[in-house]
PDB file of N, CA and C in Angstrom:
ATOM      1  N   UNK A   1      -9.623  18.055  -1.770  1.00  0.00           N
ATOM      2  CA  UNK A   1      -9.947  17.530  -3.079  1.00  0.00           C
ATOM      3  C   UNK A   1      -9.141  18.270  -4.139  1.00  0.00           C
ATOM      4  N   UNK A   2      -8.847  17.296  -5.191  1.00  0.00           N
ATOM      5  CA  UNK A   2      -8.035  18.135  -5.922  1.00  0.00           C
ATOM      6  C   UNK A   2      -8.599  19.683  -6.977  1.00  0.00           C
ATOM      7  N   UNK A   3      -8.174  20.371  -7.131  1.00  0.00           N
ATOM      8  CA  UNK A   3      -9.114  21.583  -7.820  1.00  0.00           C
ATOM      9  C   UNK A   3      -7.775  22.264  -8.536  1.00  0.00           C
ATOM     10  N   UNK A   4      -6.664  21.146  -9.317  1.00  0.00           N
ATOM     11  CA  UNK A   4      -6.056  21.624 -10.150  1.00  0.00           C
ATOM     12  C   UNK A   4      -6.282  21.199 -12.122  1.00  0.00           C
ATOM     13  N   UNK A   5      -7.535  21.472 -12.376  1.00  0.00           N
ATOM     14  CA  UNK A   5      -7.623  20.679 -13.357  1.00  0.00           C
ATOM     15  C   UNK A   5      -7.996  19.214 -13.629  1.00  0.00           C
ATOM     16  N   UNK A   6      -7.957  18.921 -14.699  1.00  0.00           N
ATOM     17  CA  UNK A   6      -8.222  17.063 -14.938  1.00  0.00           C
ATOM     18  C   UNK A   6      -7.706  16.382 -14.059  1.00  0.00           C
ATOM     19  N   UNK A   7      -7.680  15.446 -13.267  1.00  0.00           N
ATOM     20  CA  UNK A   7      -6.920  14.982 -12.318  1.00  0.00           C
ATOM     21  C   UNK A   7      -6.130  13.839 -13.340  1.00  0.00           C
ATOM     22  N   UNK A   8      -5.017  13.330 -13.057  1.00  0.00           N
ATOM     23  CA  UNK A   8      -4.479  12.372 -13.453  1.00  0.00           C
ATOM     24  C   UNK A   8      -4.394  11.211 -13.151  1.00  0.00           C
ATOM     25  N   UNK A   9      -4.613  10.322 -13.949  1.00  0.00           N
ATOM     26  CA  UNK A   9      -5.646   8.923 -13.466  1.00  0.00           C
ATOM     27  C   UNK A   9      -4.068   8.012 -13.821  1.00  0.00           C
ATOM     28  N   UNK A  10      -4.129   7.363 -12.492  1.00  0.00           N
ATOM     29  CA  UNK A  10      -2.671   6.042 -12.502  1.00  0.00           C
ATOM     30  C   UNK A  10      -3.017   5.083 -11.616  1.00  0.00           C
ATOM     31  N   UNK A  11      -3.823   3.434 -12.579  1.00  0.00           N
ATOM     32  CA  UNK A  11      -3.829   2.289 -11.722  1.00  0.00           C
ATOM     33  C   UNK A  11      -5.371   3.072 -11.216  1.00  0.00           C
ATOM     34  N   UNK A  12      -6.026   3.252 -11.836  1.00  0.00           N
ATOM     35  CA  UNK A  12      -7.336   4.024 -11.260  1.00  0.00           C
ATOM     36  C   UNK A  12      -7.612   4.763 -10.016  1.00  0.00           C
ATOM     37  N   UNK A  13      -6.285   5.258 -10.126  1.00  0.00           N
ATOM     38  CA  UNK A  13      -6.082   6.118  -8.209  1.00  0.00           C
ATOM     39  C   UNK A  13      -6.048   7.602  -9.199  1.00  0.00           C
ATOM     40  N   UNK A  14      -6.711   8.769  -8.647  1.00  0.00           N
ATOM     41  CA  UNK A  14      -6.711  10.086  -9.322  1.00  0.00           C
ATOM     42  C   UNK A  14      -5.407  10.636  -8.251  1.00  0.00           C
ATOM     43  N   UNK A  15      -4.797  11.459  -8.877  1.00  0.00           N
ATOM     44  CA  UNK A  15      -3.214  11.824  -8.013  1.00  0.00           C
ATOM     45  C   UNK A  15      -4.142  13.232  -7.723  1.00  0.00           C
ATOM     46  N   UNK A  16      -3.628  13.350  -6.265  1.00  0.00           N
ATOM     47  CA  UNK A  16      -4.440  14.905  -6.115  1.00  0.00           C
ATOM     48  C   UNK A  16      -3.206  15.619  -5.958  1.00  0.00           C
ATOM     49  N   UNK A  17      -2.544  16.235  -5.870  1.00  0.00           N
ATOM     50  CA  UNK A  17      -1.457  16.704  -6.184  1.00  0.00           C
ATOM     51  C   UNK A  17      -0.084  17.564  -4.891  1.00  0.00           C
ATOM     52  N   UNK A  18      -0.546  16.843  -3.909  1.00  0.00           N
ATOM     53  CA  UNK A  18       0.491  16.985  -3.034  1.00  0.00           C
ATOM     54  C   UNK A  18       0.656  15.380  -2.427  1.00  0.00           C
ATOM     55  N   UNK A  19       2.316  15.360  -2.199  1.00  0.00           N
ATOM     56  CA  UNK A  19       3.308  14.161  -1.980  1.00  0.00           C
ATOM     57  C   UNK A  19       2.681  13.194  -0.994  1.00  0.00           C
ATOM     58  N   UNK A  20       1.984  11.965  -1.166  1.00  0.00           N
ATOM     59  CA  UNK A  20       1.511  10.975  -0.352  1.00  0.00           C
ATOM     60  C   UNK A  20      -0.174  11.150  -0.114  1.00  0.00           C
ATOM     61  N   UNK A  21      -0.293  11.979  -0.359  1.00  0.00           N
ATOM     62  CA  UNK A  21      -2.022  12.037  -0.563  1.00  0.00           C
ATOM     63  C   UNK A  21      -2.652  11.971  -1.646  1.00  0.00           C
ATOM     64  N   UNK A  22      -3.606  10.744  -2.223  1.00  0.00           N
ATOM     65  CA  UNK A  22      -4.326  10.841  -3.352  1.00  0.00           C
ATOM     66  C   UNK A  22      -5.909  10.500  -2.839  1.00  0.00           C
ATOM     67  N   UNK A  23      -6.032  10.826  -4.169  1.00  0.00           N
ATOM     68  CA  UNK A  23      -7.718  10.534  -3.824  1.00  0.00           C
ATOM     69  C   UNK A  23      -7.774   9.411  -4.768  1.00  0.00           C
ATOM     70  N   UNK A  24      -8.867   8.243  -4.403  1.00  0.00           N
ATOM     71  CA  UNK A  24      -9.155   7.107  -4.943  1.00  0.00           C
ATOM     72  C   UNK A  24     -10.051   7.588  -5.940  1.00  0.00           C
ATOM     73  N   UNK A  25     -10.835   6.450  -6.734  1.00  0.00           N
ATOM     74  CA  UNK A  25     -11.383   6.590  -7.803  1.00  0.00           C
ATOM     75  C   UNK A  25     -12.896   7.264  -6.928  1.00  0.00           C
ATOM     76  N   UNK A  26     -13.657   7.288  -5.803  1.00  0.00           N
ATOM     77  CA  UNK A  26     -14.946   7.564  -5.653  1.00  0.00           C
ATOM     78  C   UNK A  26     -14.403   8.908  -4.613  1.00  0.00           C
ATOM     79  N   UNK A  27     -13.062   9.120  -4.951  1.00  0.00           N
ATOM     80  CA  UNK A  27     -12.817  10.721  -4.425  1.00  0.00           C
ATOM     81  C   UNK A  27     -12.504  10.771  -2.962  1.00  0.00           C
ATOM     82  N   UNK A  28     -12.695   9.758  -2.614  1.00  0.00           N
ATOM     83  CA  UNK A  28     -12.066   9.588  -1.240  1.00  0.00           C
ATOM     84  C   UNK A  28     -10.583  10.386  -0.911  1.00  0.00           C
ATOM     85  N   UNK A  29      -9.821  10.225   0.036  1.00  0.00           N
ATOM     86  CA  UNK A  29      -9.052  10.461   0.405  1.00  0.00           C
ATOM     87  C   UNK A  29      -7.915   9.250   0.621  1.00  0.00           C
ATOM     88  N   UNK A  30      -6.676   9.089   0.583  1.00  0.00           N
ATOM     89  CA  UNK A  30      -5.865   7.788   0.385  1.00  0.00           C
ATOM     90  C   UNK A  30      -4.614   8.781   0.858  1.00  0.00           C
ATOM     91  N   UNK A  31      -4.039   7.370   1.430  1.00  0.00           N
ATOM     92  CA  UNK A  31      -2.534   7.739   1.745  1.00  0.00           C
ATOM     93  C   UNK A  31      -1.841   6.848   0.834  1.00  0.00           C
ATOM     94  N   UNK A  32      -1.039   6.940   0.335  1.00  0.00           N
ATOM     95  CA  UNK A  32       0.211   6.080  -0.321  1.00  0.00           C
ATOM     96  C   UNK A  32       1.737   6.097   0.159  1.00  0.00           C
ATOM     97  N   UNK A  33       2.331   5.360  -0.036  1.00  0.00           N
ATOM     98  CA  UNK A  33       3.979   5.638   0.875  1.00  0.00           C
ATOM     99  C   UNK A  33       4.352   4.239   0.213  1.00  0.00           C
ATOM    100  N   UNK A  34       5.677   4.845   0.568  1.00  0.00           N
ATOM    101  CA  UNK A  34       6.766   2.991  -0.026  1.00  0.00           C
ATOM    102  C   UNK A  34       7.752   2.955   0.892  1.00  0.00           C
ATOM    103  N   UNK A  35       8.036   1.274   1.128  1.00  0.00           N
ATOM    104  CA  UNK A  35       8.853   0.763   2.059  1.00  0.00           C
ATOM    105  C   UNK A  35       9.772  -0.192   1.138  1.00  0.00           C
ATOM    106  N   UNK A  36      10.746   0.087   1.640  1.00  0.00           N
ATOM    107  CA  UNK A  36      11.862  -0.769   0.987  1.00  0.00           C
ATOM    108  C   UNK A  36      12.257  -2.350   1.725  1.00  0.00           C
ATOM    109  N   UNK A  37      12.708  -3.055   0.854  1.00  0.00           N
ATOM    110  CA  UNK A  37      12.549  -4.589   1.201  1.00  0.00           C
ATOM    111  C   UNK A  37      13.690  -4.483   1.669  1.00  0.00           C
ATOM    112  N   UNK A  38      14.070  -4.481   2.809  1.00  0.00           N
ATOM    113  CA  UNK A  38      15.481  -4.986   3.669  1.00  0.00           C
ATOM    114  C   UNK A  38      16.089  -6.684   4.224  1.00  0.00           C
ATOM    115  N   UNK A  39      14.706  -7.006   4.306  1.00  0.00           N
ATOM    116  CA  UNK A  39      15.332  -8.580   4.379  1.00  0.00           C
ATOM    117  C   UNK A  39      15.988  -9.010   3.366  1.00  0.00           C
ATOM    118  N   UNK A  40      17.298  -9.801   3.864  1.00  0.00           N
ATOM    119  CA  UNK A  40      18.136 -10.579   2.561  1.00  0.00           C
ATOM    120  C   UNK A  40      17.132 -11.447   1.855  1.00  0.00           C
ATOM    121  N   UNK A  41      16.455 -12.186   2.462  1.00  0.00           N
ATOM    122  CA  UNK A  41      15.616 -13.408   2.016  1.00  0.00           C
ATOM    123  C   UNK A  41      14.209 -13.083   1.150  1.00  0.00           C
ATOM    124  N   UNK A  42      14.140 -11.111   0.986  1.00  0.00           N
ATOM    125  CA  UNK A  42      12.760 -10.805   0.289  1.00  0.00           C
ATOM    126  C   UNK A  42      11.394 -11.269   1.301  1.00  0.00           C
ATOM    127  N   UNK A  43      10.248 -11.077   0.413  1.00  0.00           N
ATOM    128  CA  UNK A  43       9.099 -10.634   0.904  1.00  0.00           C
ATOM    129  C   UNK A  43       8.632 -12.603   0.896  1.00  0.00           C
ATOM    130  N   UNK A  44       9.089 -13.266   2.240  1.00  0.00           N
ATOM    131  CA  UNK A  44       8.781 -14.536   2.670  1.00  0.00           C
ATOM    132  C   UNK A  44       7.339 -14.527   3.350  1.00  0.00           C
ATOM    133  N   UNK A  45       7.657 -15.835   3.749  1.00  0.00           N
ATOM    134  CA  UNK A  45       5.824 -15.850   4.207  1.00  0.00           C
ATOM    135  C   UNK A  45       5.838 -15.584   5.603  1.00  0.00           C
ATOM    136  N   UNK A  46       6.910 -15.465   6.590  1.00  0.00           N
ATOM    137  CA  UNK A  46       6.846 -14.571   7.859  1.00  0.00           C
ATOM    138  C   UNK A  46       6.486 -13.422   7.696  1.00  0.00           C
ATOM    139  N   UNK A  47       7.618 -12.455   7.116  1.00  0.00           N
ATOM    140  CA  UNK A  47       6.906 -11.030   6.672  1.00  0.00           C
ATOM    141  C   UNK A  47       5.816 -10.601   6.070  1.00  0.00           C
ATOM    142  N   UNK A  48       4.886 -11.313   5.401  1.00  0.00           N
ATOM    143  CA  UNK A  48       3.861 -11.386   4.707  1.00  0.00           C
ATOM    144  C   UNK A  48       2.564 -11.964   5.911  1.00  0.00           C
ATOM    145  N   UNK A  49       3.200 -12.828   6.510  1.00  0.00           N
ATOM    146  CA  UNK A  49       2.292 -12.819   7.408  1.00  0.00           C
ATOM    147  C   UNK A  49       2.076 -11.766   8.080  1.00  0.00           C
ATOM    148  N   UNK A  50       2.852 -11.309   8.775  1.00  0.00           N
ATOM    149  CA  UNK A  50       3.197  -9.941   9.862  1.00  0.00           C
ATOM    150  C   UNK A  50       2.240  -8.963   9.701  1.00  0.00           C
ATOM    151  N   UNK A  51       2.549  -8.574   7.837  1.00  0.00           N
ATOM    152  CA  UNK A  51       2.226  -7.847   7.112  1.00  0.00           C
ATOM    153  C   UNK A  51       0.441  -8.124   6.951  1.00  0.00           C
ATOM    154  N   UNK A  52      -0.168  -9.428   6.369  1.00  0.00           N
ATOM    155  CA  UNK A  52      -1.018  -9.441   6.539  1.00  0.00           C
ATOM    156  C   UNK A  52      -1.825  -9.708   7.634  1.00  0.00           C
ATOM    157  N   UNK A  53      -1.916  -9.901   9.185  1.00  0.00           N
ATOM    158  CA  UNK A  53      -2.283  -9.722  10.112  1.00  0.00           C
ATOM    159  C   UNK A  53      -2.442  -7.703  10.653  1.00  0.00           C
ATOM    160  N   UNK A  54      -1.373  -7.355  10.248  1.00  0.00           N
ATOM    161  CA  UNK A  54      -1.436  -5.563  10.690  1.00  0.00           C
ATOM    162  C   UNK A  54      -2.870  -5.582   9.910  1.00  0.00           C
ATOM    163  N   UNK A  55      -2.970  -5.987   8.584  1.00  0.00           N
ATOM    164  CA  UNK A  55      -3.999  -5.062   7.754  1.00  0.00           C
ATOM    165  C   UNK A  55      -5.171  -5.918   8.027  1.00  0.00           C
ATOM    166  N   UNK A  56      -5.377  -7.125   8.554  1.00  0.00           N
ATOM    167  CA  UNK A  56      -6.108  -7.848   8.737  1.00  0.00           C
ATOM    168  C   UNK A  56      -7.000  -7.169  10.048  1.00  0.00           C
ATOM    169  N   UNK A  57      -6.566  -6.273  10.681  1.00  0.00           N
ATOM    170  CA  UNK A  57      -6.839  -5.225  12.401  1.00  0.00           C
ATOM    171  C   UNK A  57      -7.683  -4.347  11.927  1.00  0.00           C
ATOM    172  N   UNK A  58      -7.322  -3.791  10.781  1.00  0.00           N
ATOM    173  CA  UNK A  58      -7.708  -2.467  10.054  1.00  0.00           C
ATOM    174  C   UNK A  58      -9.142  -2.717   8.868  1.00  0.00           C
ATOM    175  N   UNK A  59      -9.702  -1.444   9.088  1.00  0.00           N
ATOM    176  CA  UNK A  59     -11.227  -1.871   8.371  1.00  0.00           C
ATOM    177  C   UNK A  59     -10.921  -0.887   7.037  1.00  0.00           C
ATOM    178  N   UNK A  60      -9.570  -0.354   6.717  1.00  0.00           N
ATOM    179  CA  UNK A  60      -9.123   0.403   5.920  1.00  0.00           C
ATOM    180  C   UNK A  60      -8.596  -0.763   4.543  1.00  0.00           C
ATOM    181  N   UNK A  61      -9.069   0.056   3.127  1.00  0.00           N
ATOM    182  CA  UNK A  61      -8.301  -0.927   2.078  1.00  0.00           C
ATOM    183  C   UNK A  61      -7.403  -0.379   2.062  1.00  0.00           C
ATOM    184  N   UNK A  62      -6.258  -1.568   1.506  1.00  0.00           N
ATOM    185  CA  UNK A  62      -4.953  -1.595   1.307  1.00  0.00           C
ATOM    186  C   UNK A  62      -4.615  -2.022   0.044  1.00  0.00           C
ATOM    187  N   UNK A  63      -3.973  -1.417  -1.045  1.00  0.00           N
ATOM    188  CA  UNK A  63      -3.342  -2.371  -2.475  1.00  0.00           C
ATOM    189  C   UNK A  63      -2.031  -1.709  -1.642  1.00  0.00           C
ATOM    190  N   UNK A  64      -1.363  -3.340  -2.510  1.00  0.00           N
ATOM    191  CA  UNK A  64       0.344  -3.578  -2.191  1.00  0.00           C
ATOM    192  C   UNK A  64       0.835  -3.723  -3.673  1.00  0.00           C
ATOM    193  N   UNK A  65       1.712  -2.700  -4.240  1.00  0.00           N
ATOM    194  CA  UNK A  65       1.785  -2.896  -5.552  1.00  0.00           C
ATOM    195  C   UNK A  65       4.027  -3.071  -5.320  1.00  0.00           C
ATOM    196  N   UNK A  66       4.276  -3.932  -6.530  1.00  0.00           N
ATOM    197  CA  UNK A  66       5.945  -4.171  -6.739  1.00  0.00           C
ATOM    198  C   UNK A  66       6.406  -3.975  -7.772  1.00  0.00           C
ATOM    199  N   UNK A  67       6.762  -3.064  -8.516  1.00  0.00           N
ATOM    200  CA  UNK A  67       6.986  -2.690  -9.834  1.00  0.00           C
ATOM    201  C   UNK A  67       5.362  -2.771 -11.048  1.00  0.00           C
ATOM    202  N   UNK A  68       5.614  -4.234 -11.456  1.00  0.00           N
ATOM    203  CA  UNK A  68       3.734  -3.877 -12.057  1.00  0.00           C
ATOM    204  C   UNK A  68       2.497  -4.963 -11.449  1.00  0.00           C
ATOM    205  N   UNK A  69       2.957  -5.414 -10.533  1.00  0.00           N
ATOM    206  CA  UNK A  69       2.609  -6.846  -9.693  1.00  0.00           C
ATOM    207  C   UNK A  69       1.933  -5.736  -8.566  1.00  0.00           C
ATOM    208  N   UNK A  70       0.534  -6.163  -8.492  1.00  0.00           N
ATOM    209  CA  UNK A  70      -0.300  -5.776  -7.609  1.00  0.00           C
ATOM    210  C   UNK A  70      -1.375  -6.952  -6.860  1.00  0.00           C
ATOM    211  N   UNK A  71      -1.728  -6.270  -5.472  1.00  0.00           N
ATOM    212  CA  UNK A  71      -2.607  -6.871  -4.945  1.00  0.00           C
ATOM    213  C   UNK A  71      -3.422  -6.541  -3.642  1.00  0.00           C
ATOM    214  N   UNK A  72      -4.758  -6.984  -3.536  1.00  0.00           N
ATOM    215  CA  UNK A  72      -5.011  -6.116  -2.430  1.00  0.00           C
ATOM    216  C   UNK A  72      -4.866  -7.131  -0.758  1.00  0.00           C
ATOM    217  N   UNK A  73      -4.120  -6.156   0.196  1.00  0.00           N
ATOM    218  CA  UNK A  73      -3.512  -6.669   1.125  1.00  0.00           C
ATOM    219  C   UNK A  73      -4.280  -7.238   1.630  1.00  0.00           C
ATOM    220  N   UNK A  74      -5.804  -7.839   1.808  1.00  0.00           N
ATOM    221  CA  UNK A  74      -6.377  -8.407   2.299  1.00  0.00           C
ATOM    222  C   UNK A  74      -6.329  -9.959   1.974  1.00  0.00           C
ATOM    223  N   UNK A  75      -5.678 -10.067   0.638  1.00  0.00           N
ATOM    224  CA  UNK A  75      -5.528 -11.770   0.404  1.00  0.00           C
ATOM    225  C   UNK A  75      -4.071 -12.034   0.522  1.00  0.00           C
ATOM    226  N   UNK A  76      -3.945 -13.094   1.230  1.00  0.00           N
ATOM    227  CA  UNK A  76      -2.766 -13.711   1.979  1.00  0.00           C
ATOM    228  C   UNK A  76      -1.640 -14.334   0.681  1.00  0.00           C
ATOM    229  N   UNK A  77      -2.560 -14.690  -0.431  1.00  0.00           N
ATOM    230  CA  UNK A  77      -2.092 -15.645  -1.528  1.00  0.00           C
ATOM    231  C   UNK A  77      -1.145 -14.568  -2.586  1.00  0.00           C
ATOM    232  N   UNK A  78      -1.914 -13.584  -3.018  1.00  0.00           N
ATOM    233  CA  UNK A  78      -1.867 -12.334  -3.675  1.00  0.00           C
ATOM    234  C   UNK A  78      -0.258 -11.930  -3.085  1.00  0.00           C
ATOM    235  N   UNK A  79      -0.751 -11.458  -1.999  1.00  0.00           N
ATOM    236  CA  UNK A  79       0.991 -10.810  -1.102  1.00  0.00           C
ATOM    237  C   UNK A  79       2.122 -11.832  -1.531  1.00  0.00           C
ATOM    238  N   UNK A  80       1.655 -12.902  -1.127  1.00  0.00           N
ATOM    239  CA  UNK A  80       2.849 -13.844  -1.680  1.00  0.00           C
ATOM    240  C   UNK A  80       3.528 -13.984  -3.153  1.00  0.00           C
ATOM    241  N   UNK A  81       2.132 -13.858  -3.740  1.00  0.00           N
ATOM    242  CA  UNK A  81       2.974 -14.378  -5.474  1.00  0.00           C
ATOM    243  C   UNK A  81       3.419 -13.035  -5.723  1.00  0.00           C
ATOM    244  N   UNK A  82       3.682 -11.201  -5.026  1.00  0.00           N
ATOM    245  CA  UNK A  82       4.364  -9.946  -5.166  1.00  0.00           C
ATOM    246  C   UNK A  82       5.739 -10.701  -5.797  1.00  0.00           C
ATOM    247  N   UNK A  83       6.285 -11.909  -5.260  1.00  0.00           N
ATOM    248  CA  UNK A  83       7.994 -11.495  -5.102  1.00  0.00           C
ATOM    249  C   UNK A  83       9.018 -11.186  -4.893  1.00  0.00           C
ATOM    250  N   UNK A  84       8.570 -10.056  -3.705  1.00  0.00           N
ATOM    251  CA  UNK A  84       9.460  -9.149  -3.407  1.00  0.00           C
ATOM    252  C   UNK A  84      11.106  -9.645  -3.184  1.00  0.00           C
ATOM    253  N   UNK A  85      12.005  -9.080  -3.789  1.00  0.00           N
ATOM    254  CA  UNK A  85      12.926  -9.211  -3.298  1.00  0.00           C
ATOM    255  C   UNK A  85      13.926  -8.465  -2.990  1.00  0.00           C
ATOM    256  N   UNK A  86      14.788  -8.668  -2.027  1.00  0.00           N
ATOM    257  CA  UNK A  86      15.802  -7.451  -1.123  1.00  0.00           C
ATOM    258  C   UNK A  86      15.901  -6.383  -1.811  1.00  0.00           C
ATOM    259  N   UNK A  87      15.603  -5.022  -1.471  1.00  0.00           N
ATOM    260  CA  UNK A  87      15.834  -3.468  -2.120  1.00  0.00           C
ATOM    261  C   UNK A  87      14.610  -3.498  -2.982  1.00  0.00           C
ATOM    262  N   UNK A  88      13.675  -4.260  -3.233  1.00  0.00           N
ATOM    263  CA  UNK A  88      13.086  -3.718  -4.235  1.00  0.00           C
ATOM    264  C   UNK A  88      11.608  -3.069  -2.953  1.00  0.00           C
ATOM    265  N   UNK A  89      11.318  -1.624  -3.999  1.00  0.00           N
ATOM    266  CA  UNK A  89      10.254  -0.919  -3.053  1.00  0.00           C
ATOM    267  C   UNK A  89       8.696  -1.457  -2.766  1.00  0.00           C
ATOM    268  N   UNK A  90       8.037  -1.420  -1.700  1.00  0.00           N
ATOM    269  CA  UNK A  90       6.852  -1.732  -1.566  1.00  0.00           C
ATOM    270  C   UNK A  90       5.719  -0.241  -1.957  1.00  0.00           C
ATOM    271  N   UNK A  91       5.041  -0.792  -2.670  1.00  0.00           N
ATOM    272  CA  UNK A  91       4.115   0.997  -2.612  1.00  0.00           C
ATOM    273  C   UNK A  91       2.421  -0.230  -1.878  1.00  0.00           C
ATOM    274  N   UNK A  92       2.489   1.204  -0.704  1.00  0.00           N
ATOM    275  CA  UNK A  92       1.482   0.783  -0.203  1.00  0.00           C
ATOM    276  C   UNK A  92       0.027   2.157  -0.868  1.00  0.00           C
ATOM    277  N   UNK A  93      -0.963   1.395  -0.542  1.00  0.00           N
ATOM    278  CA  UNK A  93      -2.457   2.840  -0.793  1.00  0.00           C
ATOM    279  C   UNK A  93      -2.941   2.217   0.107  1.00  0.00           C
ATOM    280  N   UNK A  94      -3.336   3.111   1.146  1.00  0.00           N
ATOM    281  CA  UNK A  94      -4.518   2.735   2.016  1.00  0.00           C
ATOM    282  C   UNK A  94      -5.538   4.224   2.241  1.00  0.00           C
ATOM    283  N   UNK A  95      -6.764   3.727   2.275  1.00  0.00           N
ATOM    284  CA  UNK A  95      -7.729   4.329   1.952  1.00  0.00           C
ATOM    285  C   UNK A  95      -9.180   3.785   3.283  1.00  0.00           C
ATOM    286  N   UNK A  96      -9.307   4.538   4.229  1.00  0.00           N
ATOM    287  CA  UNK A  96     -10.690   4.505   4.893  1.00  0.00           C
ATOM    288  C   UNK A  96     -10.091   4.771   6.351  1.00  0.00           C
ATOM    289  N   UNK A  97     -11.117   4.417   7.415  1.00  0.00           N
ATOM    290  CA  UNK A  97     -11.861   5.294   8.277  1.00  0.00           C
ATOM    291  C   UNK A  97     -10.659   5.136   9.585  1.00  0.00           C
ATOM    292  N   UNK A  98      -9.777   4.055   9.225  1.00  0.00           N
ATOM    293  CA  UNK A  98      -8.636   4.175  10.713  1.00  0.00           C
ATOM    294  C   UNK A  98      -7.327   3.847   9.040  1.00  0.00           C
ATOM    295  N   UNK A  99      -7.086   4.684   8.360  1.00  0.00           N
ATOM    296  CA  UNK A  99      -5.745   4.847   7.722  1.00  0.00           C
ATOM    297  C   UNK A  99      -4.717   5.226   8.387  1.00  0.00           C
ATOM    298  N   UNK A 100      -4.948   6.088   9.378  1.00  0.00           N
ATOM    299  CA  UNK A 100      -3.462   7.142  10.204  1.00  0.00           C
ATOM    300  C   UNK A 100      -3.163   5.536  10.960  1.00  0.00           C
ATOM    301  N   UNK A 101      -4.353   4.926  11.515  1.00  0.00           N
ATOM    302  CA  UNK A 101      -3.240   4.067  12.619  1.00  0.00           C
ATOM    303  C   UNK A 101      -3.028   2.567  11.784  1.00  0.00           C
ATOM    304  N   UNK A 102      -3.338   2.457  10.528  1.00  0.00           N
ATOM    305  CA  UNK A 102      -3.144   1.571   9.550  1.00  0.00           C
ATOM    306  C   UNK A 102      -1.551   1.525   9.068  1.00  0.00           C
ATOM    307  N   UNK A 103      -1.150   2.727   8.505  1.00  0.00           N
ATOM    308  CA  UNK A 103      -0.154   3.605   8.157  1.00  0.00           C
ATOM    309  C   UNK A 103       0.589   3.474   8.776  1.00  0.00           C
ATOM    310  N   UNK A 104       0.622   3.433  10.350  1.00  0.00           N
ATOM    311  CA  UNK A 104       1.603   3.878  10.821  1.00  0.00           C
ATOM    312  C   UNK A 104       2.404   2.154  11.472  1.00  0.00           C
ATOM    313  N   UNK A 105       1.139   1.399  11.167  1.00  0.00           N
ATOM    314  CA  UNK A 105       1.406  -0.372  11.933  1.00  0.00           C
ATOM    315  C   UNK A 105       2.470  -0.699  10.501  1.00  0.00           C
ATOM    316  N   UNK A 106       2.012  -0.339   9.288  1.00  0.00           N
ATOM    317  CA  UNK A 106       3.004  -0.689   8.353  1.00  0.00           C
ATOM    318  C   UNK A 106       4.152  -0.169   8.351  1.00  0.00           C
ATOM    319  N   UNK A 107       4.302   1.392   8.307  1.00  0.00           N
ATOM    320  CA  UNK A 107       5.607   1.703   8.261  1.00  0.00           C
ATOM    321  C   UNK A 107       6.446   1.408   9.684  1.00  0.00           C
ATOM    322  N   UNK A 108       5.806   0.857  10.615  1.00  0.00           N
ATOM    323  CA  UNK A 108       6.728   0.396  12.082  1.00  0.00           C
ATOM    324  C   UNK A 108       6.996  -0.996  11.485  1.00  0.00           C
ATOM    325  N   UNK A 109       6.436  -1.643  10.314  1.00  0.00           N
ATOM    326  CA  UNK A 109       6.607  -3.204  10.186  1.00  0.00           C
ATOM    327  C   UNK A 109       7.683  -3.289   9.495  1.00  0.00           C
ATOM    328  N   UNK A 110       9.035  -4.234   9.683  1.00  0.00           N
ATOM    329  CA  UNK A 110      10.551  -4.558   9.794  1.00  0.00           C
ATOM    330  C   UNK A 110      10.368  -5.714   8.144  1.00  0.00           C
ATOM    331  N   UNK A 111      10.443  -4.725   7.273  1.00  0.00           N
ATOM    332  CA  UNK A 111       9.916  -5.996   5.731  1.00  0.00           C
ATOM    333  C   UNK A 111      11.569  -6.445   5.316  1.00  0.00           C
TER     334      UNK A 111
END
């Protein structure tokens, strides 16, 4: 938990203050990480599918945020209207009780 002072509040996630670990708003524990869009064709509805089936396994929340375009990975519709397109970064937060093997189905996923 963080125990450096006020915590700093961004998108209602408190930053606890080492690289990829935050704590959510009820103090939880959260991972965050970003994946870069490598498909020429951007964030289509194959990859989005892909994408939402991994998190669809997982009893862990997920927000998928793209510059200021957010959404939480559990709606199929949401992922889609992101935009993503080639090079631009994905920031993932996932937060609950199977995150490590949540985490790790995304960053193995080919966006």
């Amino acid at each position: 938990m963080w125990d450096g002072g006020a915590p700093v509040t961004y998108n209602n996630y408190h930053v606890a203050g080492f690289a990829g670990r935050m704590c959510d708003a009820a103090g939880g524990d959260m991972v965050e990480f970003t994946k870069t869009i490598k498909d020429p064709l951007g964030l289509h509805a194959r990859p989005v599918a892909l994408l939402y089936d991994i998190i669809a396994k997982h009893r862990s929340d997920v927000s998928v945020s793209i510059g200021d375009r957010h959404t939480d990975g559990r709606d199929v519709m949401g992922l889609m209207a992101l935009y993503g397109e080639c090079g631009e970064d994905i920031i993932f937060r996932v937060s609950g009780v199977d995150e490590a093997s949540c985490v790790t189905s995304i960053r193995n996923l080919s966006l």
